[in-house]
Protein backbone atom coordinates (compact mmCIF):
# COMPACT_ATOMS: atom_id res chain seq x y z
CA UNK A 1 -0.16 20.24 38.54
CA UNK A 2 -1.75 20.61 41.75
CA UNK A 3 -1.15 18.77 45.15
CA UNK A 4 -3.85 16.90 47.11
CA UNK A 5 -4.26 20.17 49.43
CA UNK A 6 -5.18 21.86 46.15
CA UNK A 7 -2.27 23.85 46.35
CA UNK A 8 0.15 24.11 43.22
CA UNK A 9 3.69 22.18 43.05
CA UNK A 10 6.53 23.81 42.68
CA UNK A 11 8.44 22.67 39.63
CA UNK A 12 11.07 21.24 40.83
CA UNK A 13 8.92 18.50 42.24
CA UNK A 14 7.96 17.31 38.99
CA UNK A 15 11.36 17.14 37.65
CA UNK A 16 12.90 15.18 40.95
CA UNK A 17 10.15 13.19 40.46
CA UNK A 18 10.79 12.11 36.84
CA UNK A 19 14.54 11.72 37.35
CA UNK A 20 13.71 9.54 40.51
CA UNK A 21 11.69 6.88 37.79
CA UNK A 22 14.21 7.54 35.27
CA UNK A 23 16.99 6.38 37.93
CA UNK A 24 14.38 3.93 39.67
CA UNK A 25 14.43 2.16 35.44
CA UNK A 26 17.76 2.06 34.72
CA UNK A 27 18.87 0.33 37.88
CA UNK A 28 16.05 -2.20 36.85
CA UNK A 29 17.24 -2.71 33.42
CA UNK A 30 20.96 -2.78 34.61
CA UNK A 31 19.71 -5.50 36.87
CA UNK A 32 18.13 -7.55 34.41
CA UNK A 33 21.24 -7.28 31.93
CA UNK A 34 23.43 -8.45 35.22
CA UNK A 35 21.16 -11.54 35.70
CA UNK A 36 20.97 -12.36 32.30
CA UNK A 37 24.21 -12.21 31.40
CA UNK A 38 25.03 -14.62 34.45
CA UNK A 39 22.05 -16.90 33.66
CA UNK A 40 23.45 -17.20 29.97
CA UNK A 41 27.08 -18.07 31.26
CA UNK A 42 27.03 -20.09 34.11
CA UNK A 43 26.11 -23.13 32.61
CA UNK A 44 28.32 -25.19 29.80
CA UNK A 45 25.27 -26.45 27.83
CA UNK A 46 25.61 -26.38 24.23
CA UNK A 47 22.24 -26.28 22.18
CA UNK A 48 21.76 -28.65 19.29
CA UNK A 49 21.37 -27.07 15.53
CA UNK A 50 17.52 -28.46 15.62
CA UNK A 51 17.53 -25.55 18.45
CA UNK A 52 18.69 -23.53 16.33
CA UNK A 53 16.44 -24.29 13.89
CA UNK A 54 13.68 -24.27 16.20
CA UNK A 55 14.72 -20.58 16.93
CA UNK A 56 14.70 -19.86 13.63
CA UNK A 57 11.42 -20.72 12.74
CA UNK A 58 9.87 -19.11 15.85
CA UNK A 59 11.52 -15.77 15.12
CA UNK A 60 10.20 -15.78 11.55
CA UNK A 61 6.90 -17.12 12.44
CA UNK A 62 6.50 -14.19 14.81
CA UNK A 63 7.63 -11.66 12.39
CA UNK A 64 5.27 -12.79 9.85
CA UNK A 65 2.41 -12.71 12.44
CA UNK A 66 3.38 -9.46 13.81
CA UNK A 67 3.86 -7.56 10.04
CA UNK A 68 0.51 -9.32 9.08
CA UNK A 69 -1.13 -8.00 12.36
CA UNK A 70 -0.07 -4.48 11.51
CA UNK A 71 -0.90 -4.61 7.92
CA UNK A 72 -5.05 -5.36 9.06
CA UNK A 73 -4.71 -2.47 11.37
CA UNK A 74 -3.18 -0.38 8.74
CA UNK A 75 -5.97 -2.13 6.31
CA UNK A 76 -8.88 -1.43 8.43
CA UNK A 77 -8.01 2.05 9.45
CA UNK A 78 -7.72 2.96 5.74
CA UNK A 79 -11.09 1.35 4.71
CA UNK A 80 -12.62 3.55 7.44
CA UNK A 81 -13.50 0.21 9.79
CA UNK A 82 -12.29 2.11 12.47
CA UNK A 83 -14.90 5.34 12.15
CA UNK A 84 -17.58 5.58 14.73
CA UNK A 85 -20.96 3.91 14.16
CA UNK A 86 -23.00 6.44 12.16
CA UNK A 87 -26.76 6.07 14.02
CA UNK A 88 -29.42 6.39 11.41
CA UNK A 89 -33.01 7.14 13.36
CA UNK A 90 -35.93 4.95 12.59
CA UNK A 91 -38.64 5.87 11.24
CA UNK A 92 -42.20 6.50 13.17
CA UNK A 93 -44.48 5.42 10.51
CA UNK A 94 -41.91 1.71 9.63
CA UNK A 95 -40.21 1.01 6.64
CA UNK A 96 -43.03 2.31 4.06
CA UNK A 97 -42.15 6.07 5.18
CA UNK A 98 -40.37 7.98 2.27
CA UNK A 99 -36.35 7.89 2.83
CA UNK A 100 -36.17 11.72 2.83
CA UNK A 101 -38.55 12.71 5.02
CA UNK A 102 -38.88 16.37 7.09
CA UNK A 103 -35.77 14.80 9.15
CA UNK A 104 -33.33 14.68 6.32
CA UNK A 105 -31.89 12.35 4.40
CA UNK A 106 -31.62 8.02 6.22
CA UNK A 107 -28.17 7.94 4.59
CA UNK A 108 -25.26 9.89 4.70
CA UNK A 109 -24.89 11.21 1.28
CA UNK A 110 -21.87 9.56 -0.70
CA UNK A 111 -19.31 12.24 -0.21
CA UNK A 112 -19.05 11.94 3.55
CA UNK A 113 -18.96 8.28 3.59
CA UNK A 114 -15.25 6.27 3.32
CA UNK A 115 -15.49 3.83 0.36
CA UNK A 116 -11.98 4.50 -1.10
């Protein structure tokens, strides 16, 4: 890595640096615990079982949605949706040319295609 006089760091920059975040995090995430666990506690309200319900259903619903969501990436990624766009060049003389002309084949030829 290289510093903005286009001299190179010394590597103990880089690590100070990473513990600094790594410090800079946890006293964010210890502060969110702290506040949440005050927010959840400093009120007596009890929550009705068609919350719970409620919460229930939500969770679920969101795990369904979430494992169906993964399944079409796995899905398309398989199928080969995800390949780049093969360009196939037009022809000069229109569609009565002859497929295999002097500039190879207009298809890809079946073994380098995906259809498994």
């Amino acid at each position: 890595m290289t510093s903005t006089d286009n001299q190179p760091s010394s590597a103990g920059d880089g690590k100070l640096t990473r513990w600094v975040v790594i410090a800079v995090l946890c006293a964010l995430l210890a502060a969110a615990c702290i506040l949440g666990y005050l927010g959840w506690t400093s009120t007596e309200t009890s929550v009705p079982a068609s919350g719970y319900i409620a919460l229930v259903f939500g969770v679920v619903f969101s795990l369904i949605v979430g494992a169906g969501l993964m399944a079409l990436v796995f899905y398309s990624s398989r199928k080969g949706y995800d390949e780049p766009v093969l360009l196939i060049p037009e022809s000069e003389d229109g569609p009565e040319s002859k497929p295999d002309d002097e500039r190879g084949p207009r298809y890809p030829p079946a073994a380098t295609r995906n259809d498994t």
